[in-house]
Protein backbone atom coordinates (compact mmCIF):
# COMPACT_ATOMS: atom_id res chain seq x y z
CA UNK A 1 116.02 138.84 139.65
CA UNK A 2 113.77 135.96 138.66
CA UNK A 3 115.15 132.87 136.77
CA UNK A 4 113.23 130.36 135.48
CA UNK A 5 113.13 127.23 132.46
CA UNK A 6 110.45 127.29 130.13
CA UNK A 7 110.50 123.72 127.53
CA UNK A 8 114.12 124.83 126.30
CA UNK A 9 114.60 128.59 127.29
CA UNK A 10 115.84 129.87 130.32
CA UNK A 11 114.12 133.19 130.67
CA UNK A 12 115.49 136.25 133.40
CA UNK A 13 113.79 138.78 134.34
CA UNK A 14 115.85 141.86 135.55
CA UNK A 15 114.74 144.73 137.74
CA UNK A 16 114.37 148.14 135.75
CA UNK A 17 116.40 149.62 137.88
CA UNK A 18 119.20 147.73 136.83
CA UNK A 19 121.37 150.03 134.42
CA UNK A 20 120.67 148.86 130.83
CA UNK A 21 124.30 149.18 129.74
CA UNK A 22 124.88 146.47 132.13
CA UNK A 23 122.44 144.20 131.21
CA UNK A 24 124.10 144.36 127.26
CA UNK A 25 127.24 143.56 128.65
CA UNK A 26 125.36 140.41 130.30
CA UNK A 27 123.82 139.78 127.01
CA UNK A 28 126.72 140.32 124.63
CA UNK A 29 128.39 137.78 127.26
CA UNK A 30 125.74 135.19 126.84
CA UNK A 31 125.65 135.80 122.96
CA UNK A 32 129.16 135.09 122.76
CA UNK A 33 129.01 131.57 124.85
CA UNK A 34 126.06 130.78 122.48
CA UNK A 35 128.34 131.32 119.35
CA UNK A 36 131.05 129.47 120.71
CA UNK A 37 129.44 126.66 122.53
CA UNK A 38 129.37 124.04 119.93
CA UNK A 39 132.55 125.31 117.93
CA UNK A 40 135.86 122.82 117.76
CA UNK A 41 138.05 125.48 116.92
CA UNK A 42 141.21 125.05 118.89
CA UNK A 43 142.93 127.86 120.43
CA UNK A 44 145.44 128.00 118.37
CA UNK A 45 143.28 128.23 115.31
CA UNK A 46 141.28 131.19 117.00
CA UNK A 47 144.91 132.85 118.25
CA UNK A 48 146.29 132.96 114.41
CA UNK A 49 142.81 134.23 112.87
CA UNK A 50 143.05 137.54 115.52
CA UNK A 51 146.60 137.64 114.78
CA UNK A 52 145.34 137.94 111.31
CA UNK A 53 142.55 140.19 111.53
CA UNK A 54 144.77 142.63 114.20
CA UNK A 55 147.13 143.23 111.09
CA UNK A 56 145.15 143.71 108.48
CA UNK A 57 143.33 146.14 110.80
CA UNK A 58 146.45 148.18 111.73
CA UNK A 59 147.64 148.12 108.16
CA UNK A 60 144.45 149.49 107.33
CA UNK A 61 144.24 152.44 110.53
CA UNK A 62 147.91 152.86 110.91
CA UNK A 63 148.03 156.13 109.64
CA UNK A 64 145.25 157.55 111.42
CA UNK A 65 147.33 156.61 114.94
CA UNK A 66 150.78 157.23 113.19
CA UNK A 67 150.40 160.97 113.01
């Protein structure tokens, strides 16, 4: 694996033999800390939103595990 800073990029290069599903999970990762880097949400703000989202969701899919 190669690392390297180019102006304001840090660019990796990954062998091909490296399984690809791997290398999204790397990516998602990195995606995610982008999104979240400059955000000054507090925890608890980001714990009631999924609390939120998690029951409209199983309102929404109950019945399809509720069988």
């Amino acid at each position: 694996m190669i690392i390297e800073r180019i102006n304001n990029e840090v660019v990796v290069r990954i062998p091909s033999f490296v399984r690809f599903d791997e290398i999204q999970r790397m990516i998602d990762l990195m995606c995610y800390k982008e999104a979240v880097a400059r955000s000054k949400a507090k925890q608890a703000d980001v714990d009631k939103l999924a609390k939120e989202v998690n029951k409209g969701w199983w309102k929404k899919n109950r019945e399809r595990f509720m069988q």
